[in-house]
Each structure stands twice: as structure tokens, then as C-alpha cells.
PDB file of N, CA and C in Angstrom:
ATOM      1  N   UNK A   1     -43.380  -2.405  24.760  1.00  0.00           N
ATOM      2  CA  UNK A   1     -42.501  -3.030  23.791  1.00  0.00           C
ATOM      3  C   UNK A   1     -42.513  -4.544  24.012  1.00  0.00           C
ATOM      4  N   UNK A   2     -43.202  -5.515  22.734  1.00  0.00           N
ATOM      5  CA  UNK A   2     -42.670  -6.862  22.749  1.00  0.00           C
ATOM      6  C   UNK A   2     -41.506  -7.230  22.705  1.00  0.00           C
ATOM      7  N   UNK A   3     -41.218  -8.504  23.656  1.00  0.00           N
ATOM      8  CA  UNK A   3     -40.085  -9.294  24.030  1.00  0.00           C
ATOM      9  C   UNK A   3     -39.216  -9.556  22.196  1.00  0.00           C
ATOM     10  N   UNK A   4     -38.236  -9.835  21.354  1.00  0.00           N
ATOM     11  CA  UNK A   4     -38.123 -10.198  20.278  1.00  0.00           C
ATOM     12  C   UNK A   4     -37.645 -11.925  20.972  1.00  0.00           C
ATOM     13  N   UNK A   5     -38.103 -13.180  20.368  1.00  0.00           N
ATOM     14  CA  UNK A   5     -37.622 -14.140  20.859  1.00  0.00           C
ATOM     15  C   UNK A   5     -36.797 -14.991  19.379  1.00  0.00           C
ATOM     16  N   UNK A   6     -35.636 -15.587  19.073  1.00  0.00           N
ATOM     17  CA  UNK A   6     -35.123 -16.553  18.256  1.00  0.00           C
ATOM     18  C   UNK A   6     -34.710 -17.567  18.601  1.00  0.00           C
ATOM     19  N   UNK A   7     -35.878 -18.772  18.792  1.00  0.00           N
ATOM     20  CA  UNK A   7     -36.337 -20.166  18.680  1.00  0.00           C
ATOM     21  C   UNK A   7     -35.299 -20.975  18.006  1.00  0.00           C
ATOM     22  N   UNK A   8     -34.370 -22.071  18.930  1.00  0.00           N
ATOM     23  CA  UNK A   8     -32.992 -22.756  18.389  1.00  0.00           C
ATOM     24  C   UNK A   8     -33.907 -24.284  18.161  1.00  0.00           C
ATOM     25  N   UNK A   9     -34.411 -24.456  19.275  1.00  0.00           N
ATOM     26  CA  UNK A   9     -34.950 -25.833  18.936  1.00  0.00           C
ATOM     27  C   UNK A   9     -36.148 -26.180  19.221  1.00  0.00           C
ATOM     28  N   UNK A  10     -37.081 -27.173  18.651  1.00  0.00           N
ATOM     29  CA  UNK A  10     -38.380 -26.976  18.676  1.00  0.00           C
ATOM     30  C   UNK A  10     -39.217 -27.096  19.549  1.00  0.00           C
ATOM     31  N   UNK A  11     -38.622 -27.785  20.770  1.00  0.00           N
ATOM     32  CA  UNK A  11     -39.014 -28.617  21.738  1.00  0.00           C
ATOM     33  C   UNK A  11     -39.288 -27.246  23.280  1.00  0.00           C
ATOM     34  N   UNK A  12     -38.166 -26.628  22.780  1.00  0.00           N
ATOM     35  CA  UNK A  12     -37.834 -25.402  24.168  1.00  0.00           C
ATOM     36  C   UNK A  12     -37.332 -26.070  25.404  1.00  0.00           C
ATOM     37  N   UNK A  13     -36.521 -27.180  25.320  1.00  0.00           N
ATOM     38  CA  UNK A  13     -36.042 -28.079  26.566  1.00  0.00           C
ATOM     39  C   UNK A  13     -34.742 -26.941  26.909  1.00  0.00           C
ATOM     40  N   UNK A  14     -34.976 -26.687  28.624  1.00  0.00           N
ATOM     41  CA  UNK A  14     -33.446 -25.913  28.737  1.00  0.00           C
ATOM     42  C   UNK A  14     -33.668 -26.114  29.784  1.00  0.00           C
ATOM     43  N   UNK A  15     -32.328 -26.352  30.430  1.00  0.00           N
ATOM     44  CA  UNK A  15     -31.583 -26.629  32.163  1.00  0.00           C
ATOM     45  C   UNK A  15     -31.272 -25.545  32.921  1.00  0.00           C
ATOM     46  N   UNK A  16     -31.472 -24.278  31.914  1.00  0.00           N
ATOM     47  CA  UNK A  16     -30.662 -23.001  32.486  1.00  0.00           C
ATOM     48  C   UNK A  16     -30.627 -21.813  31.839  1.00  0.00           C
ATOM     49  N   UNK A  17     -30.738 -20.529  32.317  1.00  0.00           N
ATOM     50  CA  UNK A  17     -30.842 -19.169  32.068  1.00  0.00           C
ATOM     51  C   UNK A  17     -29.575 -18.409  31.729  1.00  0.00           C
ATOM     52  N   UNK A  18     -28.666 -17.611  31.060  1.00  0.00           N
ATOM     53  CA  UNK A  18     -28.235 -16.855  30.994  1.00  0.00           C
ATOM     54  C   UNK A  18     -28.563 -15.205  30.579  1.00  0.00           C
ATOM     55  N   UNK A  19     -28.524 -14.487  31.956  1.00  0.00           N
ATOM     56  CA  UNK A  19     -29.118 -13.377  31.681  1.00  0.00           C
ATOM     57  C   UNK A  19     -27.911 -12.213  31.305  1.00  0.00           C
ATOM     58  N   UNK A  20     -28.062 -11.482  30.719  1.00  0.00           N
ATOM     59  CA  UNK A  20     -26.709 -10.656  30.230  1.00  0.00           C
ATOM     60  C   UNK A  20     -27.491  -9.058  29.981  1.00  0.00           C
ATOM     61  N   UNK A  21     -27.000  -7.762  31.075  1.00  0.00           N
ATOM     62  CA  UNK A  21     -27.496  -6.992  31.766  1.00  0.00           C
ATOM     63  C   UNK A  21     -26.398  -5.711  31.676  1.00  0.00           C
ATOM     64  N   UNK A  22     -26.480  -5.176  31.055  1.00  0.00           N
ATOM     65  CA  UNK A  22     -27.335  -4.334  29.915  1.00  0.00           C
ATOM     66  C   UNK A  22     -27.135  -4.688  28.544  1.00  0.00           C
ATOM     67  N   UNK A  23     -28.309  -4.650  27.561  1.00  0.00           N
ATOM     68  CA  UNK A  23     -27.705  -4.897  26.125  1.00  0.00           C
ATOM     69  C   UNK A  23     -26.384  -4.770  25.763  1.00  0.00           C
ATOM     70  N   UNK A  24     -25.461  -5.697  25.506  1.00  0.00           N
ATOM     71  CA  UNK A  24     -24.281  -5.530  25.234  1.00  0.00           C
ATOM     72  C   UNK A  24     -23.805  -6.458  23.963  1.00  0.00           C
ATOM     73  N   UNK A  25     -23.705  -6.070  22.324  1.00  0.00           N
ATOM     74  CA  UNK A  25     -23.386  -7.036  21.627  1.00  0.00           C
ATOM     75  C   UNK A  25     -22.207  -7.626  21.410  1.00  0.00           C
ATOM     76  N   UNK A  26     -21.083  -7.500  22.029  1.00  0.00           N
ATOM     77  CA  UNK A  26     -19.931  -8.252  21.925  1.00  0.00           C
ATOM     78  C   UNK A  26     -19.671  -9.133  23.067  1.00  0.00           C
ATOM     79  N   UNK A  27     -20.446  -9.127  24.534  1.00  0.00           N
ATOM     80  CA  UNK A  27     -20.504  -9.620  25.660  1.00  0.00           C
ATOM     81  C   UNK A  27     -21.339 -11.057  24.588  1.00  0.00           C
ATOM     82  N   UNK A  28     -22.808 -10.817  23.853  1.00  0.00           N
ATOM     83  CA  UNK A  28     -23.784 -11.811  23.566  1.00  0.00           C
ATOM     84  C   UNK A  28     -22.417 -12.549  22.458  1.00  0.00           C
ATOM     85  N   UNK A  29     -21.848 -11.791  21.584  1.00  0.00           N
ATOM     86  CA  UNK A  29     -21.397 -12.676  20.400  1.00  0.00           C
ATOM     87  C   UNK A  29     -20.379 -13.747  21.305  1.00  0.00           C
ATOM     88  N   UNK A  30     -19.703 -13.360  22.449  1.00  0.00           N
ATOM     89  CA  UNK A  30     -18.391 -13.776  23.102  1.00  0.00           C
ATOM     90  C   UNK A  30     -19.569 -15.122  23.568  1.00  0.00           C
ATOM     91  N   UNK A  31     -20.796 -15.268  24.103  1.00  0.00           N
ATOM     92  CA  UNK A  31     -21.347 -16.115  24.934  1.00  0.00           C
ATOM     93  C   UNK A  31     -21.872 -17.216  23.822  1.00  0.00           C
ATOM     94  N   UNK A  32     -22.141 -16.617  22.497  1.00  0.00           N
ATOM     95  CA  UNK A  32     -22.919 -17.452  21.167  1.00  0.00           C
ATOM     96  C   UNK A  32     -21.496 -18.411  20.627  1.00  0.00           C
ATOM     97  N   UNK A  33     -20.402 -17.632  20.731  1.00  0.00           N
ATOM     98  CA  UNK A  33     -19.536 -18.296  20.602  1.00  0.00           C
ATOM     99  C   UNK A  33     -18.613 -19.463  21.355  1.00  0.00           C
ATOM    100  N   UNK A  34     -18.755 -18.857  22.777  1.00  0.00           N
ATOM    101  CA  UNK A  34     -18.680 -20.645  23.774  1.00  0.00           C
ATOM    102  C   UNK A  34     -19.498 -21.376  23.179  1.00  0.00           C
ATOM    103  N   UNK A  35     -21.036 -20.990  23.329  1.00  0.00           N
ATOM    104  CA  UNK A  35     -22.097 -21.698  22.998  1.00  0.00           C
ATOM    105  C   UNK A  35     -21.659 -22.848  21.860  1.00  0.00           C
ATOM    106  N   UNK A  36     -21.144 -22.146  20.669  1.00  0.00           N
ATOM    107  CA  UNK A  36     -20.807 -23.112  19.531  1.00  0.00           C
ATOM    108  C   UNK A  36     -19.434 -23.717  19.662  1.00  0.00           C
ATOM    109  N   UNK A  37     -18.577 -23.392  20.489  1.00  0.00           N
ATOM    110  CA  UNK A  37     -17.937 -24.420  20.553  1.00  0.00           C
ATOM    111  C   UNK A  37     -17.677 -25.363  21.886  1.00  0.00           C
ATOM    112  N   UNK A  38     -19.104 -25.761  22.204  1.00  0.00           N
ATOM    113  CA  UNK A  38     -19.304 -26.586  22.680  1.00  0.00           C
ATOM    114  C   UNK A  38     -20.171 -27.657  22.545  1.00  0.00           C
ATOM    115  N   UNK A  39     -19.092 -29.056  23.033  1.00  0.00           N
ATOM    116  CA  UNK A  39     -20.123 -30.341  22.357  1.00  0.00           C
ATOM    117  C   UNK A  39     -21.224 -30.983  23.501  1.00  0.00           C
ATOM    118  N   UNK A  40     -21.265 -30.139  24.412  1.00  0.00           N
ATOM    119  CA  UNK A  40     -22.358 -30.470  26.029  1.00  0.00           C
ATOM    120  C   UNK A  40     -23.625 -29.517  25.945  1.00  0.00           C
ATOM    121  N   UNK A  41     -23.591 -28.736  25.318  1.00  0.00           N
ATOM    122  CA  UNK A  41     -24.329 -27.691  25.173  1.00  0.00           C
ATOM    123  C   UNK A  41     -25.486 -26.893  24.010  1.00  0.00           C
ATOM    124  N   UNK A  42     -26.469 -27.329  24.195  1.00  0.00           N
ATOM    125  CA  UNK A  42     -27.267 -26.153  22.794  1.00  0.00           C
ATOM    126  C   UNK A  42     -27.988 -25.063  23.621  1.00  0.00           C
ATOM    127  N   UNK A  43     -28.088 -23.957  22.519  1.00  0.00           N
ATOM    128  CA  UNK A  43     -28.641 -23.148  22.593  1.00  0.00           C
ATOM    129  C   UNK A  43     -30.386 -23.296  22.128  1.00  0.00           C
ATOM    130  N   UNK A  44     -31.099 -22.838  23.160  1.00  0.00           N
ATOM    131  CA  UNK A  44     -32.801 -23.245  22.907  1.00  0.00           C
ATOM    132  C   UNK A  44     -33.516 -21.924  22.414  1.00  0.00           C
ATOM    133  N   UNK A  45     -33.174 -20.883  22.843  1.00  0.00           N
ATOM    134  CA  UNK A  45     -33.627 -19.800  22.466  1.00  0.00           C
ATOM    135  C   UNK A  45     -33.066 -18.513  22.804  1.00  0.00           C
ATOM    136  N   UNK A  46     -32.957 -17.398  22.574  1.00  0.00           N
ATOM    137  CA  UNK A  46     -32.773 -15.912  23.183  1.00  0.00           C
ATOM    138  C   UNK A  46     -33.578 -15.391  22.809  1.00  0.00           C
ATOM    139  N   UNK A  47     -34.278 -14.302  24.050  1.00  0.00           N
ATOM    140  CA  UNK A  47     -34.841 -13.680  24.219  1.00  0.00           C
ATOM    141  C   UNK A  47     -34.147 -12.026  24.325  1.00  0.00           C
ATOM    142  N   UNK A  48     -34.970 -11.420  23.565  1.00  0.00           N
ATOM    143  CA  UNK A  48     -33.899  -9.846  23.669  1.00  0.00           C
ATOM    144  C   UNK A  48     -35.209  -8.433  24.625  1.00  0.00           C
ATOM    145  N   UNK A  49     -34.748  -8.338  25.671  1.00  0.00           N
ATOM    146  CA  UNK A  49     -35.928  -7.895  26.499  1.00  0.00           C
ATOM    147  C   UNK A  49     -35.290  -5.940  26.504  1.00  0.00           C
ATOM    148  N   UNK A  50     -35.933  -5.179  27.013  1.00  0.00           N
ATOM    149  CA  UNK A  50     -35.520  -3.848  27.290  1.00  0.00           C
ATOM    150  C   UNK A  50     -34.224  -3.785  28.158  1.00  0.00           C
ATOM    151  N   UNK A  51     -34.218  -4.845  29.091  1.00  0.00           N
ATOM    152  CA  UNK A  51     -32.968  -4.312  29.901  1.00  0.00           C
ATOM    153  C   UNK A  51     -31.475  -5.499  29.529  1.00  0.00           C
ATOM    154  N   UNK A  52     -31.869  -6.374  28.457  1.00  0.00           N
ATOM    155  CA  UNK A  52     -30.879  -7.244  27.983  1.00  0.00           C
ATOM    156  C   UNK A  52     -31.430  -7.889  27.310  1.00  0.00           C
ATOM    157  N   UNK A  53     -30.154  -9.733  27.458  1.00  0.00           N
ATOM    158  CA  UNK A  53     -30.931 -10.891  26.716  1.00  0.00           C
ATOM    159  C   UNK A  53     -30.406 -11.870  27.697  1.00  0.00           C
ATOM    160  N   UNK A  54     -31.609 -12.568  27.359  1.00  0.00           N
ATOM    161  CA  UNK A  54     -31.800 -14.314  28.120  1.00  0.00           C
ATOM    162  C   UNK A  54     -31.449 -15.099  26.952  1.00  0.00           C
ATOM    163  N   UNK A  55     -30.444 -15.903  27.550  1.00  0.00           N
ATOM    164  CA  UNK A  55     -29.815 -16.995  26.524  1.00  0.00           C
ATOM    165  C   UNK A  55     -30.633 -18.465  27.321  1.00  0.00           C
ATOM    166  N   UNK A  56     -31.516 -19.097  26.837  1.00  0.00           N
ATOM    167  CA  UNK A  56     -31.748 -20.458  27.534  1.00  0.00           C
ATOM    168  C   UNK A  56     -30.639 -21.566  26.865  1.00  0.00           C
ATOM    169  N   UNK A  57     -29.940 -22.623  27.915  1.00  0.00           N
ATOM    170  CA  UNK A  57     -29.144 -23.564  27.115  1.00  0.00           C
ATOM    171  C   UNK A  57     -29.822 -24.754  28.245  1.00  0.00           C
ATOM    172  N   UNK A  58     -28.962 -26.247  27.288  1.00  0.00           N
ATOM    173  CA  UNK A  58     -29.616 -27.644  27.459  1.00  0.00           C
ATOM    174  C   UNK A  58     -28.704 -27.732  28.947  1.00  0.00           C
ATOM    175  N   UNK A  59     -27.730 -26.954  29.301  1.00  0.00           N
ATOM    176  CA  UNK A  59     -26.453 -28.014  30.275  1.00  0.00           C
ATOM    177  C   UNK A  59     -26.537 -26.854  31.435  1.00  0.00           C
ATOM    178  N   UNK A  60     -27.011 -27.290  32.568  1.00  0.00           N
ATOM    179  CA  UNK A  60     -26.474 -26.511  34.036  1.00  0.00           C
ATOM    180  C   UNK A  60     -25.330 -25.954  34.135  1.00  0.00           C
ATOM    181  N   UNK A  61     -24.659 -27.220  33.747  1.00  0.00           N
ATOM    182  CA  UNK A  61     -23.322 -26.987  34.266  1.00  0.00           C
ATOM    183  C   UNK A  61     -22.400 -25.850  33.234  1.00  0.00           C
ATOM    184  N   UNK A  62     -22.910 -26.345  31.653  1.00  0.00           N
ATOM    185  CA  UNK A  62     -22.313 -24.979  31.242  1.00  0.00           C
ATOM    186  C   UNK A  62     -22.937 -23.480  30.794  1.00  0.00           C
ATOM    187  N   UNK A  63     -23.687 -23.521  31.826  1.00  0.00           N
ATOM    188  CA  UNK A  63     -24.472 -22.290  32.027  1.00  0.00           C
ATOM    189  C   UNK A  63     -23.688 -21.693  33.281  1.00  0.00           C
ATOM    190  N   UNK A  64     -23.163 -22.588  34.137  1.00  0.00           N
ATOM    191  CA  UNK A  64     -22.254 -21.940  35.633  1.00  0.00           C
ATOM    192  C   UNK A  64     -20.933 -21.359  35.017  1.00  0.00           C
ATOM    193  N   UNK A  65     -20.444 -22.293  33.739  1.00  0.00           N
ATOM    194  CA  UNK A  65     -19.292 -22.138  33.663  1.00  0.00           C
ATOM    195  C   UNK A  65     -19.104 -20.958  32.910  1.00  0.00           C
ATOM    196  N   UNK A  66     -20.044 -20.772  31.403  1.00  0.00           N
ATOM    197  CA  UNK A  66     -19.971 -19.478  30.483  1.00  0.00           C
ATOM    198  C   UNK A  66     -20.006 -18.183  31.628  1.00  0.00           C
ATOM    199  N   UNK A  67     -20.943 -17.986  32.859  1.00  0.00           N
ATOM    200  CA  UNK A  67     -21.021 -17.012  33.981  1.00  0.00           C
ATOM    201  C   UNK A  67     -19.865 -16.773  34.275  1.00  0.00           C
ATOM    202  N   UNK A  68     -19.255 -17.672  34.413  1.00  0.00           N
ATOM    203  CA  UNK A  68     -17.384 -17.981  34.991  1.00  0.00           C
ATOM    204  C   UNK A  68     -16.241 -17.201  34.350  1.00  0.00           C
ATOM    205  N   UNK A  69     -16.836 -17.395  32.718  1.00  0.00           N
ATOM    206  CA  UNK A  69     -15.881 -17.297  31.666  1.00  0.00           C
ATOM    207  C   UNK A  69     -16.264 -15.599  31.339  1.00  0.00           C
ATOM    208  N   UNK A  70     -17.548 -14.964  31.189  1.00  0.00           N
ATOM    209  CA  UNK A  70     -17.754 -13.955  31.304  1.00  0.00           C
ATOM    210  C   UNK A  70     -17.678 -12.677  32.486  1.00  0.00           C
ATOM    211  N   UNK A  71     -17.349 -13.231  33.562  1.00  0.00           N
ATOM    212  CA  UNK A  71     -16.812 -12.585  34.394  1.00  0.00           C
ATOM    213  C   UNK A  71     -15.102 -12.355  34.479  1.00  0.00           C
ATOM    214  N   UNK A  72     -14.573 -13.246  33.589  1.00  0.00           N
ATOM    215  CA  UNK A  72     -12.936 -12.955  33.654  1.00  0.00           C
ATOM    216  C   UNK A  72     -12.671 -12.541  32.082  1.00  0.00           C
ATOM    217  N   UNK A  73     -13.667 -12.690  31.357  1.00  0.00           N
ATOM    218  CA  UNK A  73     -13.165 -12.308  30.070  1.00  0.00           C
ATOM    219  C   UNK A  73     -13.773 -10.198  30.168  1.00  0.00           C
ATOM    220  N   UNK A  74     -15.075 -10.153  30.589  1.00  0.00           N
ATOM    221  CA  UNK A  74     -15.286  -8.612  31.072  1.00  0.00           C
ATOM    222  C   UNK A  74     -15.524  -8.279  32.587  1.00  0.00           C
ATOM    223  N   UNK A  75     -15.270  -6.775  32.367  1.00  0.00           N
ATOM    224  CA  UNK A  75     -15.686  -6.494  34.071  1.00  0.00           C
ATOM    225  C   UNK A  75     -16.871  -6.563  33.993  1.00  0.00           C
ATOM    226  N   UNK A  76     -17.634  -7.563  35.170  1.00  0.00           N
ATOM    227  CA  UNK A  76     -18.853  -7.085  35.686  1.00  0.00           C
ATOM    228  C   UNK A  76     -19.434  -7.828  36.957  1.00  0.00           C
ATOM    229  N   UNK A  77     -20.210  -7.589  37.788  1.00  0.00           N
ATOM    230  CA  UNK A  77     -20.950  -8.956  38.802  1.00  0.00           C
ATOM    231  C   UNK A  77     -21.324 -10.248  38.201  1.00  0.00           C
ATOM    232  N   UNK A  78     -21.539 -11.055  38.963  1.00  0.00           N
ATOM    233  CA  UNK A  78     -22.200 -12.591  38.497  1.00  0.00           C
ATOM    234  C   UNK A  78     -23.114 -12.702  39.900  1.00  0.00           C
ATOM    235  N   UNK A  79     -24.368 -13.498  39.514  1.00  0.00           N
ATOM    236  CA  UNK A  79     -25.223 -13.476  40.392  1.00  0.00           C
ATOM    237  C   UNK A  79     -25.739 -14.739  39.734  1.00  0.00           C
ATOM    238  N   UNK A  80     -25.904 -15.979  40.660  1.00  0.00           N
ATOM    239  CA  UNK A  80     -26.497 -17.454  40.456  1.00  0.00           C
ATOM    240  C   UNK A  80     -27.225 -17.347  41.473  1.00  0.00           C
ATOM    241  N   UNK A  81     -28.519 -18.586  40.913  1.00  0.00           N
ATOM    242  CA  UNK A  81     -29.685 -18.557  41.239  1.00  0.00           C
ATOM    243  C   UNK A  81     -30.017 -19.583  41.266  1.00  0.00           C
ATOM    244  N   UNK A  82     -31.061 -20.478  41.458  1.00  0.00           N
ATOM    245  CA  UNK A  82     -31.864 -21.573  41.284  1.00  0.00           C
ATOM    246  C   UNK A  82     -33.274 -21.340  41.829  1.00  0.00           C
ATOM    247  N   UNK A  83     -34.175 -22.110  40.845  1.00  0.00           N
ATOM    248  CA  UNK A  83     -35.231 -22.457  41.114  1.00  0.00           C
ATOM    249  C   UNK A  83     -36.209 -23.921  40.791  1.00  0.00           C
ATOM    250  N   UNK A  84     -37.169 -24.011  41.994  1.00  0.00           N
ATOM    251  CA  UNK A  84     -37.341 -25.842  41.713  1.00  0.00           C
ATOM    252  C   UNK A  84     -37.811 -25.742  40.269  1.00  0.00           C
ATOM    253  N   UNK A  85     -37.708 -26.871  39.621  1.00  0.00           N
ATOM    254  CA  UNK A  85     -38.101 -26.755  38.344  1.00  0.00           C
ATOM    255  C   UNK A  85     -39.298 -28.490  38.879  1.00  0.00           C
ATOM    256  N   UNK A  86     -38.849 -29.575  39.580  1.00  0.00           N
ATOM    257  CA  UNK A  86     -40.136 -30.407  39.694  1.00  0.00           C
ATOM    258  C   UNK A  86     -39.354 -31.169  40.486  1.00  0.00           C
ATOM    259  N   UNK A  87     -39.844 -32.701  40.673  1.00  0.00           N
ATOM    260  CA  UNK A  87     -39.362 -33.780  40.822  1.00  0.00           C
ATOM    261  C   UNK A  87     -39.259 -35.046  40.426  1.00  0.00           C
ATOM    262  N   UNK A  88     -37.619 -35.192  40.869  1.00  0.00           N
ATOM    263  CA  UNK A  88     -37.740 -37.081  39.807  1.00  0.00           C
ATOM    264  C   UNK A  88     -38.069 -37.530  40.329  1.00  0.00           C
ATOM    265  N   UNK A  89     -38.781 -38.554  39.898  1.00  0.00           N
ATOM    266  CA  UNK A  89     -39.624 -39.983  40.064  1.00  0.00           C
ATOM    267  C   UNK A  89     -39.242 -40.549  40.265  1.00  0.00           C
ATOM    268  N   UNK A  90     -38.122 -41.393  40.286  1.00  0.00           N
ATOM    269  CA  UNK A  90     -37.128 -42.489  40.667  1.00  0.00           C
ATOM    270  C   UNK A  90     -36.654 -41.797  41.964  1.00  0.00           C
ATOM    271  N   UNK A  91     -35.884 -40.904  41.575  1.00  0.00           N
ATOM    272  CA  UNK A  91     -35.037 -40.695  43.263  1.00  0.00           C
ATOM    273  C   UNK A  91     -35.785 -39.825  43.917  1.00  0.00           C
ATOM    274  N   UNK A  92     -36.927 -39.532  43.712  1.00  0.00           N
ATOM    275  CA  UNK A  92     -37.368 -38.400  44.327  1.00  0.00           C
ATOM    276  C   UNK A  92     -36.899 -37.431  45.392  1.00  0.00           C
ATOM    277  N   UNK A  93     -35.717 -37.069  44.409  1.00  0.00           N
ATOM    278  CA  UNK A  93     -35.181 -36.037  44.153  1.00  0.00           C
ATOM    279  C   UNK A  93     -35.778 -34.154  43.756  1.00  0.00           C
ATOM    280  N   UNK A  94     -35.576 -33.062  44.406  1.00  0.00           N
ATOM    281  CA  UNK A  94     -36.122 -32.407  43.454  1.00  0.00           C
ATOM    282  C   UNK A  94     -34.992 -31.616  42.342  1.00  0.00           C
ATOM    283  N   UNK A  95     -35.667 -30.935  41.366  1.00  0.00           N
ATOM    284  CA  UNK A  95     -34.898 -31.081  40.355  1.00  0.00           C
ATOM    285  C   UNK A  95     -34.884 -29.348  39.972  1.00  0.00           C
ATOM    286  N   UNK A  96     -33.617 -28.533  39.870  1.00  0.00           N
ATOM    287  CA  UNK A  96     -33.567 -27.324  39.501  1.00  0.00           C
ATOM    288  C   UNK A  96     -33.246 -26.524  38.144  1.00  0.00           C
ATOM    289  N   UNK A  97     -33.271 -25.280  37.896  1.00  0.00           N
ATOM    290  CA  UNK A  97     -33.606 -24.622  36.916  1.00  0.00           C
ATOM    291  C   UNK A  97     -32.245 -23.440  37.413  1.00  0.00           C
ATOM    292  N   UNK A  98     -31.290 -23.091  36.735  1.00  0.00           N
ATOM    293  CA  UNK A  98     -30.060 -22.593  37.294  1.00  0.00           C
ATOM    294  C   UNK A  98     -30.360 -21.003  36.595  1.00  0.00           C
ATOM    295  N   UNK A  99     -30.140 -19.385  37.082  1.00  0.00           N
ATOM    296  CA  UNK A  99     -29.726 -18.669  36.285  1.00  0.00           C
ATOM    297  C   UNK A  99     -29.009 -17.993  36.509  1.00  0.00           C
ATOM    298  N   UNK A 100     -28.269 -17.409  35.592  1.00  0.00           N
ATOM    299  CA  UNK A 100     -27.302 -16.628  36.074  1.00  0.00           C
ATOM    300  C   UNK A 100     -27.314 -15.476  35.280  1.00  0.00           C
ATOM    301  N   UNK A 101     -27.066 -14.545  36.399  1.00  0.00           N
ATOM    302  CA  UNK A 101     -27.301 -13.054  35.801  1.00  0.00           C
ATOM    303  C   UNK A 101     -25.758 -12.287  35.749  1.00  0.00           C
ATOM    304  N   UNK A 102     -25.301 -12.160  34.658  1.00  0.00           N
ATOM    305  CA  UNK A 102     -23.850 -11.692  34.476  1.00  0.00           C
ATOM    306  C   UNK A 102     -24.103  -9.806  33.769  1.00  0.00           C
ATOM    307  N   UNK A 103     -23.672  -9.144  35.167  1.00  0.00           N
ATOM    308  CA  UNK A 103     -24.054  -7.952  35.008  1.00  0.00           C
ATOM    309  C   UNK A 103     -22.724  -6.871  34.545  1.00  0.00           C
ATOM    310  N   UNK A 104     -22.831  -6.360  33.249  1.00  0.00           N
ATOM    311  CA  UNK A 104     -21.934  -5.271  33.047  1.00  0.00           C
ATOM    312  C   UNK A 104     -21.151  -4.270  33.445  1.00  0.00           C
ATOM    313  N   UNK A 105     -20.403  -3.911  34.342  1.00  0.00           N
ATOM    314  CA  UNK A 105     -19.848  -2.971  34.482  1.00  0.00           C
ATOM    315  C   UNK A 105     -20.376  -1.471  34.094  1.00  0.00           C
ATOM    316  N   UNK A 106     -20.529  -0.534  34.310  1.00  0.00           N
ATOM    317  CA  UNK A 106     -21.073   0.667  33.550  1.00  0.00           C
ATOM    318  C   UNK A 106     -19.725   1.395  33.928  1.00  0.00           C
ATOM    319  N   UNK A 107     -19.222   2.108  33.068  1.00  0.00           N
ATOM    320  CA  UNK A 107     -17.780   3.180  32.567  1.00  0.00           C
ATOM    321  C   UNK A 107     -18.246   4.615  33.281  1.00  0.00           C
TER     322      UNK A 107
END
């Protein structure tokens, strides 16, 4: 089975992963909806895979926080991650790629 992917912006620039574990559509509408009402934040793409969906967004930080907000709004685990994504040139610094896997509860 192919991945289904819906492309927000053209570029595919994103700071961060939201993974959401098991298909759940009122968990995704609750996360599309921070998403839009926020002015720090776009949405770059979702991906809808067999065992969920990957939300990519532009902001780290509110990729930690929606994890935050979905763990007290449903029951389930939260699991953060990082990985190097490169390094800056000026501060040579290295520079990360955040995800977070916000896992469902099963009844």
C-alpha cells in the first residue's frame, strides 16, 4: 500500500514531525485545528501511512507544544525525539529535526 501524501507548501521546509499512532480522525482534526490557529506555525504536508499520520510543521517549538496539548486533551503516551538535521555556518552549531510520536490509548 502507497503512502497517500497532501502537499501544504511548495518548498517542503519543516522543523518537525508529528506522528499520531493509530489512525485516529478526531485526534488529526483536534491537531489541524491548533495548526490553524496558529500565527508561528504552518503546516507542510501530511502523510497518511498504515499505522497513522505524519503531520510535518515550520516551528519546533510548536510541534513540542501540540505533543503537550494532545496528551492532556486525549489519553495516550508522548515520545520526543531528535535528529541532526546539519550544521550552521555561522555558529557552527549543529542543527535538529524534532519528532514526536503521540500514541493513542487503545480501550
Amino acid at each position: 500500500m502507497k503512502n497517500r501524501e497532501i502537499i501544504y507548501r511548495e518548498d517542503l521546509y519543516f522543523q518537525g514531525v508529528v506522528q499520531i499512532r493509530p489512525s485516529n480522525i478526531e485526534v488529526l482534526n483536534f491537531a489541524i485545528n491548533q495548526i490553524k490557529k496558529s500565527k508561528s506555525c504552518e503546516l507542510t504536508k501530511i502523510v497518511e501511512r498504515k499505522e497513522g499520520f505524519d503531520l510535518y510543521l515550520t516551528s519546533q517549538k510548536f510541534v513540542q507544544n501540540l505533543g503537550n496539548r494532545l496528551r492532556k486533551s486525549f489519553k495516550g503516551t508522548l515520545k520526543k525525539s531528535k535528529t541532526i538535521y546539519g550544521r550552521n555556518k555561522l555558529t557552527s552549531k549543529d542543527v535538529y529535526r524534532v519528532t514526536v510520536c503521540f500514541r493513542l490509548k487503545e480501550n
